[in-house]
N, C-alpha and C. Protein backbone atom coordinates (compact mmCIF):
# COMPACT_ATOMS: atom_id res chain seq x y z
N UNK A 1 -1.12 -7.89 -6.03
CA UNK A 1 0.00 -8.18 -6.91
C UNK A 1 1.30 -8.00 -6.13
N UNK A 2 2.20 -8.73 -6.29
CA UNK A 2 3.62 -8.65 -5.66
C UNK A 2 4.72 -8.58 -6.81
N UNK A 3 5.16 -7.54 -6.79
CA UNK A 3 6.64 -6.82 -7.46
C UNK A 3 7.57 -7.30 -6.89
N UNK A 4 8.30 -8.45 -7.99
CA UNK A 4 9.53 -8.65 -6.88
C UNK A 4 10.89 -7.62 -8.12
N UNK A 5 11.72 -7.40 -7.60
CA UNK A 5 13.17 -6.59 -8.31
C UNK A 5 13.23 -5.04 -8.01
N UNK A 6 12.44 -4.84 -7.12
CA UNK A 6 12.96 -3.09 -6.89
C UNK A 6 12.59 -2.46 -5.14
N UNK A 7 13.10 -1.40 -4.72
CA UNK A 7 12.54 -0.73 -4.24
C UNK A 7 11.95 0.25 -4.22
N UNK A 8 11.21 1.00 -3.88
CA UNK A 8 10.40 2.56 -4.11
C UNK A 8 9.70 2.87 -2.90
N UNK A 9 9.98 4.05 -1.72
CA UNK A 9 9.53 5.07 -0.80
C UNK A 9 9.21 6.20 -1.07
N UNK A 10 7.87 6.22 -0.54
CA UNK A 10 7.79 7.65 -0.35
C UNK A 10 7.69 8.53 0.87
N UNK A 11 8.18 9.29 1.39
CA UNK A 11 7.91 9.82 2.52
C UNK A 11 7.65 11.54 2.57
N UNK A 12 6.26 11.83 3.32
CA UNK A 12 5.48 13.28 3.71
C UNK A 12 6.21 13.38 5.34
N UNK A 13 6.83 14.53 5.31
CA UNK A 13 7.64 14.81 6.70
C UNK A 13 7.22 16.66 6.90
N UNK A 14 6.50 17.48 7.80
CA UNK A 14 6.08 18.51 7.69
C UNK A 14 5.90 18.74 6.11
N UNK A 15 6.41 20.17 5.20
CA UNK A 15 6.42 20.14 4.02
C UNK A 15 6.81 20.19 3.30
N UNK A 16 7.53 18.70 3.46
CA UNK A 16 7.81 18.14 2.12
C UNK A 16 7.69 16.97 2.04
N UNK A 17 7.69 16.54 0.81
CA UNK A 17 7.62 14.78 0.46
C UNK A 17 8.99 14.10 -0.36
N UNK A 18 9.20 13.28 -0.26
CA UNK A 18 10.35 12.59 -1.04
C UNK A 18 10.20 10.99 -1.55
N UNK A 19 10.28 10.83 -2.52
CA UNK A 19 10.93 9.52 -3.14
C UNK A 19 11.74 9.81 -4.14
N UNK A 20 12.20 8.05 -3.22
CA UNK A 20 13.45 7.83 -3.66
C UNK A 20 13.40 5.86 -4.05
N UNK A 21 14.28 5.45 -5.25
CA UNK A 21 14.45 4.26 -5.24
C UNK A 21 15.86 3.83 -5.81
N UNK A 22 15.68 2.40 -5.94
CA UNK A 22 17.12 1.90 -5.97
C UNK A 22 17.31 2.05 -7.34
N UNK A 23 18.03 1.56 -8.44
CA UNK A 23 18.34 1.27 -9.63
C UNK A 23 18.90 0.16 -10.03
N UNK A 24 18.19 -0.82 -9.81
CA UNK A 24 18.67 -2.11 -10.11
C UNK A 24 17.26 -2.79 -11.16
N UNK A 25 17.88 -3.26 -11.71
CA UNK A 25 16.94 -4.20 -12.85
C UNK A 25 17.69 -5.69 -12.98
N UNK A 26 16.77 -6.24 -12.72
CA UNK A 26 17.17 -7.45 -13.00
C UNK A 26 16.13 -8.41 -14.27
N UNK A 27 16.97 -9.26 -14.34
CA UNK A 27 16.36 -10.55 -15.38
C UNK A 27 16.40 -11.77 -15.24
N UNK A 28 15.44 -12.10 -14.43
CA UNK A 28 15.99 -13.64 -13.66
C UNK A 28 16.44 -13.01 -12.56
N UNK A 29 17.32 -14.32 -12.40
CA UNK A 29 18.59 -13.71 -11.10
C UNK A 29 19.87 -13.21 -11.67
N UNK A 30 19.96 -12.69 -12.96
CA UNK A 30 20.59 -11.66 -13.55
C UNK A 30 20.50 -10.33 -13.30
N UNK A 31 21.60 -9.43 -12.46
CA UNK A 31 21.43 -7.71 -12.54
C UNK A 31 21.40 -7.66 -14.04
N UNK A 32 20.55 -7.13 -14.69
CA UNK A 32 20.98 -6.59 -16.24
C UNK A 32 21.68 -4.86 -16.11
N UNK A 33 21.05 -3.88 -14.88
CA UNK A 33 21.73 -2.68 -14.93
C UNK A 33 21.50 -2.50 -13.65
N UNK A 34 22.44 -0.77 -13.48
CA UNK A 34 22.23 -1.33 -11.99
C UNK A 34 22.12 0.91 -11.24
N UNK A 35 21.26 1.28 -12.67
CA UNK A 35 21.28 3.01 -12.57
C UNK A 35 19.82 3.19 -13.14
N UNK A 36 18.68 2.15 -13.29
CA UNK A 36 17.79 2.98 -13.93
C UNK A 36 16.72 3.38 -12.89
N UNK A 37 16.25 4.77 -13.78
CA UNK A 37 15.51 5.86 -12.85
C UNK A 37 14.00 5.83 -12.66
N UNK A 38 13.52 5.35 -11.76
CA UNK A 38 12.35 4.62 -11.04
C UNK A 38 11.37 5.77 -10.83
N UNK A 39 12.12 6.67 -10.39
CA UNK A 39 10.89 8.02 -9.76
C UNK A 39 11.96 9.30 -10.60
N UNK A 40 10.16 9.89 -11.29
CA UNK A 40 10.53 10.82 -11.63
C UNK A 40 9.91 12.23 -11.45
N UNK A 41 10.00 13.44 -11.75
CA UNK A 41 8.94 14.54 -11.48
C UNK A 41 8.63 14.73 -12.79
N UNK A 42 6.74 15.32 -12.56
CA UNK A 42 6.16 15.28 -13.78
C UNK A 42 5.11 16.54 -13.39
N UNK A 43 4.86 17.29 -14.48
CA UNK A 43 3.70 18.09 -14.14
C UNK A 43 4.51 19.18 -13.79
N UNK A 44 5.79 20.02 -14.87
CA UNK A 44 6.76 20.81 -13.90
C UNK A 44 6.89 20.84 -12.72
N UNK A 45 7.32 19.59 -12.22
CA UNK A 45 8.24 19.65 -11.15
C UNK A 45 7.52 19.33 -9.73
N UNK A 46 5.53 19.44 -9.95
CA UNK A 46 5.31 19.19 -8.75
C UNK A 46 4.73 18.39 -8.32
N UNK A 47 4.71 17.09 -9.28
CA UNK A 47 4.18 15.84 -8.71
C UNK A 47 5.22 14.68 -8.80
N UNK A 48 5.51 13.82 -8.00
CA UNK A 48 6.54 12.91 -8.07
C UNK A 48 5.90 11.80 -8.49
N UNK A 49 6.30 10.55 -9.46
CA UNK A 49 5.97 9.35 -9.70
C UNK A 49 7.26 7.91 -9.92
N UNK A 50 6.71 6.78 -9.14
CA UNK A 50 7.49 6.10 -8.79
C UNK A 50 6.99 4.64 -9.22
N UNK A 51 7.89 4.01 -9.74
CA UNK A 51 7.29 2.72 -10.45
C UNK A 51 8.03 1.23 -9.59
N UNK A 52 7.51 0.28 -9.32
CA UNK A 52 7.62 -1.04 -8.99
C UNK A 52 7.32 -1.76 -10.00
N UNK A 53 7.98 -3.14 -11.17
CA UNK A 53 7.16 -3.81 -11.88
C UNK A 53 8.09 -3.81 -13.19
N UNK A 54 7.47 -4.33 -14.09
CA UNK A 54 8.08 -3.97 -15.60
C UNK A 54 8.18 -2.70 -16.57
N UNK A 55 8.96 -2.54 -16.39
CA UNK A 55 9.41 -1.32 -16.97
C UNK A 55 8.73 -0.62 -18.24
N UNK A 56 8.38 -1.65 -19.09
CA UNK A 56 7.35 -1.09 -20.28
C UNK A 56 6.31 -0.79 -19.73
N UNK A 57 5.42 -1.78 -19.00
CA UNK A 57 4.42 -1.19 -18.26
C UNK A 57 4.50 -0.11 -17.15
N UNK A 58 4.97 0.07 -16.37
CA UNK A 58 5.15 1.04 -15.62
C UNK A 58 5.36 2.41 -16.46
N UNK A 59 5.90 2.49 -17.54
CA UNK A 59 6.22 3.71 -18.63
C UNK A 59 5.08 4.04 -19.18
N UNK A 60 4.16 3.13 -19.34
CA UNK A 60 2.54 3.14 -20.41
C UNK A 60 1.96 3.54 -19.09
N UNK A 61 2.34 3.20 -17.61
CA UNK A 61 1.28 3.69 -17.23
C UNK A 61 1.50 5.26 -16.24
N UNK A 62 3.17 5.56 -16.62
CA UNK A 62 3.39 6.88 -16.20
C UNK A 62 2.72 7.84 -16.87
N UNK A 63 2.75 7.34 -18.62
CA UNK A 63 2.02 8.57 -19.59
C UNK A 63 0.69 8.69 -19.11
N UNK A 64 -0.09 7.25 -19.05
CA UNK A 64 -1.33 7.53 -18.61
C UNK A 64 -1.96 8.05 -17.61
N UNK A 65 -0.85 8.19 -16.68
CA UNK A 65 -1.49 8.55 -15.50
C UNK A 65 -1.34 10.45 -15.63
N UNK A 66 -0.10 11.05 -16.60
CA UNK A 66 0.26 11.78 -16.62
C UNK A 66 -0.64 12.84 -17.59
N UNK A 67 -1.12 12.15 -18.51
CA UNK A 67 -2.40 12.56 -19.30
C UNK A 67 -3.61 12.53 -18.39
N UNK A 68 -4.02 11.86 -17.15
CA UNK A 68 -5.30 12.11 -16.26
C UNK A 68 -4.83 13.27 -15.58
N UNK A 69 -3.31 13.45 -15.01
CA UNK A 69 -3.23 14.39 -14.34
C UNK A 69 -3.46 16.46 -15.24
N UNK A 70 -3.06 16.12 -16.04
CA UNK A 70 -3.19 17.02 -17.12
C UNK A 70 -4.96 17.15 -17.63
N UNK A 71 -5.49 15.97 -17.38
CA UNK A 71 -7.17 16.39 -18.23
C UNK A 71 -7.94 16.68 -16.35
N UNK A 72 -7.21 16.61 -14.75
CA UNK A 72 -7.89 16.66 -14.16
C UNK A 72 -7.18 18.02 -13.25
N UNK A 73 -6.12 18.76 -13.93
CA UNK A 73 -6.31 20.20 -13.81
C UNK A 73 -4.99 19.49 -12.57
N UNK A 74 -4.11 19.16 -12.44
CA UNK A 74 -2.88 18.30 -11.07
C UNK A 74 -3.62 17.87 -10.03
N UNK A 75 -4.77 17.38 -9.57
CA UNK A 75 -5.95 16.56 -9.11
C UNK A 75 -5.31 15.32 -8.86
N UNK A 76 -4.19 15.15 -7.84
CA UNK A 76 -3.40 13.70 -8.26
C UNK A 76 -4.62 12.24 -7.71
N UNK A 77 -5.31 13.23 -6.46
CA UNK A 77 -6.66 11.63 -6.10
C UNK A 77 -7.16 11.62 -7.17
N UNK A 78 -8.05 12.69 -7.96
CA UNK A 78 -8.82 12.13 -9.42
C UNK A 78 -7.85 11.13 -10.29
N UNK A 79 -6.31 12.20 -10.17
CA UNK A 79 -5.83 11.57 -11.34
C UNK A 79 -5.98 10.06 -11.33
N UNK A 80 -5.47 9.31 -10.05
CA UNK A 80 -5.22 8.53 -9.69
C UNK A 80 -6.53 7.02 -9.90
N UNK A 81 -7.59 7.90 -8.84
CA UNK A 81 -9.07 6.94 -9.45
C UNK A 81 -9.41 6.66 -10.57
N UNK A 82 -8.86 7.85 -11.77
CA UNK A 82 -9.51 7.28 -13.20
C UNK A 82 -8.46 6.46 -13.76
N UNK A 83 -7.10 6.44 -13.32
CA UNK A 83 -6.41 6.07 -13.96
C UNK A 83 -6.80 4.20 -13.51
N UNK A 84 -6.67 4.46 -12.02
CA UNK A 84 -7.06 2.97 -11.40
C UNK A 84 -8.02 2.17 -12.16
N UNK A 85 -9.57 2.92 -12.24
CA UNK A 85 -10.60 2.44 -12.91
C UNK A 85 -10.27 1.69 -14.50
N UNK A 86 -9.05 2.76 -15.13
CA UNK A 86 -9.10 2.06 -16.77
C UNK A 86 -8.30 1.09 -16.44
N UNK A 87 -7.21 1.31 -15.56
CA UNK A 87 -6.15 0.08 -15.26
C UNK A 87 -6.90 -1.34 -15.17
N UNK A 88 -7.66 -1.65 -14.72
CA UNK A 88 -9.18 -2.79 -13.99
C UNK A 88 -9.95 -3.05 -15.09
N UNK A 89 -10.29 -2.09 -15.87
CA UNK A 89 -11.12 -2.23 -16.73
C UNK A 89 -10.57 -2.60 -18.29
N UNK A 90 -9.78 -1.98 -18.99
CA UNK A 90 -9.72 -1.96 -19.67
C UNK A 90 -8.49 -3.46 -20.73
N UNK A 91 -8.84 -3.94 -21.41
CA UNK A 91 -8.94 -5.19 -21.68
C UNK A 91 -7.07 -5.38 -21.99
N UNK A 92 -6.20 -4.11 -22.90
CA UNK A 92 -4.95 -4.49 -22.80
C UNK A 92 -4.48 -3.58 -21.38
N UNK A 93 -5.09 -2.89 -20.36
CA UNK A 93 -4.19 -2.00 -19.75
C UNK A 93 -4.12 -3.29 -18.11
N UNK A 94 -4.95 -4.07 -17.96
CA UNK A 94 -5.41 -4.81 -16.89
C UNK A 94 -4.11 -5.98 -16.90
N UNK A 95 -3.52 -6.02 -17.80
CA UNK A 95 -2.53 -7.04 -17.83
C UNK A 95 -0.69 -6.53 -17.51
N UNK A 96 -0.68 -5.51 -17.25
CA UNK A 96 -0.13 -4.68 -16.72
C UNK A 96 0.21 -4.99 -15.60
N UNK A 97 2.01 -5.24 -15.16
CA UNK A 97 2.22 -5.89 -14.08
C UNK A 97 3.24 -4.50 -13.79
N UNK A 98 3.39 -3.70 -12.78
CA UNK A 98 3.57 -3.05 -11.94
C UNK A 98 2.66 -2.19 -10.90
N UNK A 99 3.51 -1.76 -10.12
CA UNK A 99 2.57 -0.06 -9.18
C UNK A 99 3.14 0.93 -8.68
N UNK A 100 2.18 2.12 -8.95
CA UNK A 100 2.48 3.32 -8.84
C UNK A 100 2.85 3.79 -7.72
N UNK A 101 3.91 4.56 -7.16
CA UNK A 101 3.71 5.34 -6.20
C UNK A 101 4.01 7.17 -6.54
N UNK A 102 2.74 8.25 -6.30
CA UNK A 102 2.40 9.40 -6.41
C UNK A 102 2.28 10.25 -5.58
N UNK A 103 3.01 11.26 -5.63
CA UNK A 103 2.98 12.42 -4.92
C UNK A 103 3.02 13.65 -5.15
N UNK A 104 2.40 14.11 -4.29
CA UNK A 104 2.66 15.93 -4.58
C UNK A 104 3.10 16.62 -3.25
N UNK A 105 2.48 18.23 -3.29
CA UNK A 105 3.12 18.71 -2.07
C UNK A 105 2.16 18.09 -0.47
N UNK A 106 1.25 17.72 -0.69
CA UNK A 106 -0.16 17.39 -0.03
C UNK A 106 0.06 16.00 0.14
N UNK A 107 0.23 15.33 -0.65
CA UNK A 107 -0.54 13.58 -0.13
C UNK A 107 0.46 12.75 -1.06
N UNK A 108 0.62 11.42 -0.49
CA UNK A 108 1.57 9.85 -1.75
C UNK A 108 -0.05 9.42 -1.46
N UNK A 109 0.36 8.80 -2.39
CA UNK A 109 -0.99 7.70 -3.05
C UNK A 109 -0.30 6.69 -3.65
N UNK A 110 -0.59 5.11 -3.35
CA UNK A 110 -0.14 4.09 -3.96
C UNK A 110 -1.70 3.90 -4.96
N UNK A 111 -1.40 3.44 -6.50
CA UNK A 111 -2.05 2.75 -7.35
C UNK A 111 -1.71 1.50 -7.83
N UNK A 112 -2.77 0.36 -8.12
CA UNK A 112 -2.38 -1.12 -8.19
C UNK A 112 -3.18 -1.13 -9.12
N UNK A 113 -2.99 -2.19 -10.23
CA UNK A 113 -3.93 -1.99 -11.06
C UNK A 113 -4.93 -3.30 -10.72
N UNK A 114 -5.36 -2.97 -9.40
CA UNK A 114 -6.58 -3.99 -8.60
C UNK A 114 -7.13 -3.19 -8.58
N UNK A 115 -7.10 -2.10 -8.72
CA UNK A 115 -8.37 -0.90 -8.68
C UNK A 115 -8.08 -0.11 -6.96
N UNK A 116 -6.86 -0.25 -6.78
CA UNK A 116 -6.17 0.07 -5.06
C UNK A 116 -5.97 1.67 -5.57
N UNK A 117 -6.37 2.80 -5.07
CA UNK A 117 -5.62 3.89 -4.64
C UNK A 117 -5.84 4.17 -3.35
N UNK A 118 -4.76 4.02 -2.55
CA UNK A 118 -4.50 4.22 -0.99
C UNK A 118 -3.27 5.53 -1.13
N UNK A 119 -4.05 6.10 0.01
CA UNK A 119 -3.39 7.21 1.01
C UNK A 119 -2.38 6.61 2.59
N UNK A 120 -1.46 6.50 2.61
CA UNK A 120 -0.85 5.92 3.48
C UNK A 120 -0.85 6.96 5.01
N UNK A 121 -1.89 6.20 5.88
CA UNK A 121 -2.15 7.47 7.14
C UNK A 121 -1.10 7.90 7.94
N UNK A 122 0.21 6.89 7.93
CA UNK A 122 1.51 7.51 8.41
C UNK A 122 2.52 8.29 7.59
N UNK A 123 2.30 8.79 6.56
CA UNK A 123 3.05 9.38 5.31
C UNK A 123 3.89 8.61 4.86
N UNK A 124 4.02 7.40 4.54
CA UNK A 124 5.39 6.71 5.14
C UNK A 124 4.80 5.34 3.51
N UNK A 125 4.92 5.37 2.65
CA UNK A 125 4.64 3.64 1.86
C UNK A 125 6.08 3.57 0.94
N UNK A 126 6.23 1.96 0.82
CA UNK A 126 7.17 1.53 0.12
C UNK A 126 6.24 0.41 -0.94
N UNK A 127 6.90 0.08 -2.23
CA UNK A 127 6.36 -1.10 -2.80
C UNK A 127 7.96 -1.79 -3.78
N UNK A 128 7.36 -2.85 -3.75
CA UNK A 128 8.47 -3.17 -4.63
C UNK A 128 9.13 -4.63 -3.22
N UNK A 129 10.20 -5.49 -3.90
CA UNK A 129 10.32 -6.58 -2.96
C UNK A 129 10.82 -6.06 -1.85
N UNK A 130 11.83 -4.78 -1.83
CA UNK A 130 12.42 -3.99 -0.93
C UNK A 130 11.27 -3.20 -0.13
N UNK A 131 10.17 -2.69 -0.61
CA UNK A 131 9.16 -1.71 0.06
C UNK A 131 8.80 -2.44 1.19
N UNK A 132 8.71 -3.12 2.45
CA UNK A 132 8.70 -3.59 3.66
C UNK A 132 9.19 -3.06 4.39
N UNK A 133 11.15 -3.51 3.93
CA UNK A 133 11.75 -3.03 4.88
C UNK A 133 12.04 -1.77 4.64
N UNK A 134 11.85 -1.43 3.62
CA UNK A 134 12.13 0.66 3.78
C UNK A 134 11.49 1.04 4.39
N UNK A 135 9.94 0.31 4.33
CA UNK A 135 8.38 1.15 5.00
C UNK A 135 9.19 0.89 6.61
N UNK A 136 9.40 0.12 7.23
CA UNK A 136 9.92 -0.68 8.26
C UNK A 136 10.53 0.70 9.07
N UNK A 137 11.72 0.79 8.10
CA UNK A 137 13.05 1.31 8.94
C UNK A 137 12.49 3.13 8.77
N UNK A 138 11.77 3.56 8.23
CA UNK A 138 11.32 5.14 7.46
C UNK A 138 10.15 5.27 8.84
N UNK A 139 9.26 4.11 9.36
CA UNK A 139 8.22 4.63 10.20
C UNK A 139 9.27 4.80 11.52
N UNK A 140 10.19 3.95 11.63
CA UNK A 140 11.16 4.23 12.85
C UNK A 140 11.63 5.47 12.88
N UNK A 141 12.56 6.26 11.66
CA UNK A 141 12.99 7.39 11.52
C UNK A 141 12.03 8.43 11.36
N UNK A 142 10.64 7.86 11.22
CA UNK A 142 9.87 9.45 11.00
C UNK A 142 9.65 9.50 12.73
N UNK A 143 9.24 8.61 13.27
CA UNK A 143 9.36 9.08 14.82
C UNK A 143 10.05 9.46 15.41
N UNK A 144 11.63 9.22 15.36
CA UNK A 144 12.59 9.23 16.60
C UNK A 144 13.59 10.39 15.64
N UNK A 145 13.28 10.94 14.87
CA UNK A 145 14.65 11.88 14.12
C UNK A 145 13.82 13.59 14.20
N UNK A 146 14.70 13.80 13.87
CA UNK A 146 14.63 14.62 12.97
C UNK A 146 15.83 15.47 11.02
N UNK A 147 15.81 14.26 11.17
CA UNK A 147 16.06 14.02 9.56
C UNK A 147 15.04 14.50 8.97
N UNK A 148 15.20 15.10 7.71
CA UNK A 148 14.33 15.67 6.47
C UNK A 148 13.65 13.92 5.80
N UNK A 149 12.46 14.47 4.88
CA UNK A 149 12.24 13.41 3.97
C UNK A 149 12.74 12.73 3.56
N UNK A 150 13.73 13.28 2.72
CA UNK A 150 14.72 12.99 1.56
C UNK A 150 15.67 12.36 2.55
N UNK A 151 16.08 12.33 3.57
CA UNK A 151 17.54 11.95 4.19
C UNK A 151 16.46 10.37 4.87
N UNK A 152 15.20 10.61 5.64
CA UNK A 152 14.82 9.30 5.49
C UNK A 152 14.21 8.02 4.89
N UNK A 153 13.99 9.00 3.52
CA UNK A 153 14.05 8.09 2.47
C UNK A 153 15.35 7.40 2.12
N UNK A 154 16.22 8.26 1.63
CA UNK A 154 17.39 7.60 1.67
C UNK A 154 18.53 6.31 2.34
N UNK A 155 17.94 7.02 3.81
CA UNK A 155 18.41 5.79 4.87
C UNK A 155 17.76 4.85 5.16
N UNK A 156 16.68 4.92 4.60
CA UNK A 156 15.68 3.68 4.84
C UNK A 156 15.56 2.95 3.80
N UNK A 157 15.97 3.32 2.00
CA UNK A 157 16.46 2.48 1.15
C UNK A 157 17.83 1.82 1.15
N UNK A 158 18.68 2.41 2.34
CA UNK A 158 20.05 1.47 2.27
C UNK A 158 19.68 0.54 3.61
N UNK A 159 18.83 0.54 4.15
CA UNK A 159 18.37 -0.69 5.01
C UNK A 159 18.04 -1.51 4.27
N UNK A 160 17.08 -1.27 3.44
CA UNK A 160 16.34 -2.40 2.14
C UNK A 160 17.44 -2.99 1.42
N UNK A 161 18.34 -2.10 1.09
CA UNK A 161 19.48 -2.61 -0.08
C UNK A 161 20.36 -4.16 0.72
N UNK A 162 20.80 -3.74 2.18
CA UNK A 162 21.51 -4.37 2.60
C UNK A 162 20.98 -5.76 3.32
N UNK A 163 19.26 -5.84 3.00
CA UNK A 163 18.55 -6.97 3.31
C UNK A 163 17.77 -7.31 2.08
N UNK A 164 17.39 -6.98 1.24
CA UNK A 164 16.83 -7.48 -0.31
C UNK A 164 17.53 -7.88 -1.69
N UNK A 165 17.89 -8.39 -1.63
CA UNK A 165 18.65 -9.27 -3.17
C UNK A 165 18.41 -8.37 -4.44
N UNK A 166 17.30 -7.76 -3.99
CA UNK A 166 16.79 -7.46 -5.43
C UNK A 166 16.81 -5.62 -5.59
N UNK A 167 17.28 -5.38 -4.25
CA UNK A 167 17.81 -3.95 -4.45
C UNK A 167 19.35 -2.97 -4.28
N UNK A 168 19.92 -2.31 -5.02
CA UNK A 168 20.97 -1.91 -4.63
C UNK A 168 21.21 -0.96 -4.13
N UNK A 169 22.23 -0.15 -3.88
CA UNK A 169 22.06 1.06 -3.45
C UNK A 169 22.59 2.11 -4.07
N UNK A 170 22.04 1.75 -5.15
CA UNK A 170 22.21 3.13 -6.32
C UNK A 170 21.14 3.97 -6.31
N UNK A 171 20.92 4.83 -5.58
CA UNK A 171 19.38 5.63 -5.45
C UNK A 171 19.41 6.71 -6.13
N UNK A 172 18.13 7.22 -6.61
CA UNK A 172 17.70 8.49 -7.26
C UNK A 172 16.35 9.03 -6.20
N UNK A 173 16.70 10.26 -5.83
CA UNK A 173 15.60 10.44 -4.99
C UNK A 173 15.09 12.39 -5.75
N UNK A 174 14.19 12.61 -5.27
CA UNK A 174 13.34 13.50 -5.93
C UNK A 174 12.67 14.15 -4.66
N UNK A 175 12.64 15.43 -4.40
CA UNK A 175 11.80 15.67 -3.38
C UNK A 175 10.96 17.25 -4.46
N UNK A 176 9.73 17.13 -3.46
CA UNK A 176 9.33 18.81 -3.39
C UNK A 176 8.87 19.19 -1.96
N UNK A 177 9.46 19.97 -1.65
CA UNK A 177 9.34 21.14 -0.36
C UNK A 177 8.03 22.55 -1.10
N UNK A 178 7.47 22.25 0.06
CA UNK A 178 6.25 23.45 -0.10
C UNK A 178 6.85 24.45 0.78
């Protein structure tokens, strides 16, 4: 599936993780707003979740994923597989056009509702029309810096902003440090 209208990174840098995304919504080739909040923390505070896609759906599938994380004890791979499995399976949740990006202090996990939960082996995933070039410019900065998470998340969503139409650089970013 391809998300076009947003960006969303996550980045694992020693211990901590960060995402961060833009706030732009569009309608058509209409901005309709240009502040809404993409990634949020859930599970007091220690799992991060990040949406690419339509906004109703992406919301139906924050609760849901947020109710697996809650029935699988903060288990974010379980959470993640069962949530994937009903996403695929289940007859209104399969029509569902966005994807997840999840984190905790340990691991991001992207979910698609193709039945995808991936672990990204460089700590490093973006999704969304912008997620390329963030992933792009974030694997450059996790090698050659030493910048925190959060600072190359950040700089690697105003690379995206200033090459993607469909992202701005109004960011909300979220970290947890272990």
């Amino acid at each position: 599936m391809r998300v076009k209208g947003t960006t969303v990174l996550a980045v694992k840098k020693g211990n901590s993780v960060a995402m961060a995304a833009d706030g732009q919504v569009t309608l058509g080739n209409t901005i309709i707003k240009g502040n809404a909040r993409k990634v949020r923390k859930i599970h007091d505070g220690k799992i991060i979740v990040g949406f690419a896609g339509g906004t109703a759906d992406a919301f139906t599938l924050f609760e849901k994923f947020e109710a697996k994380v809650k029935e699988y004890k903060a288990d974010i791979t379980r959470a993640a597989v069962e949530l994937a499995k009903d996403w695929r399976t289940d007859r209104i949740l399969r029509r569902l056009e966005a994807m997840l990006l999840v984190a905790d202090k340990d691991k991001i996990l992207l979910i698609s509702g193709t039945g995808d939960v991936v672990e990204p082996e460089e700590g490093v995933i973006g999704i969304g029309s912008g997620g390329n070039y963030a992933y792009s410019a974030a694997l450059a900065y996790l090698d050659s810096s030493t910048l925190t998470a959060g600072e190359i998340a950040l700089k690697s969503l105003g690379i995206a902003g200033k090459i993607c139409i469909y992202t701005n650089e109004n960011f909300i970013l979220e970290e947890i440090n272990a």
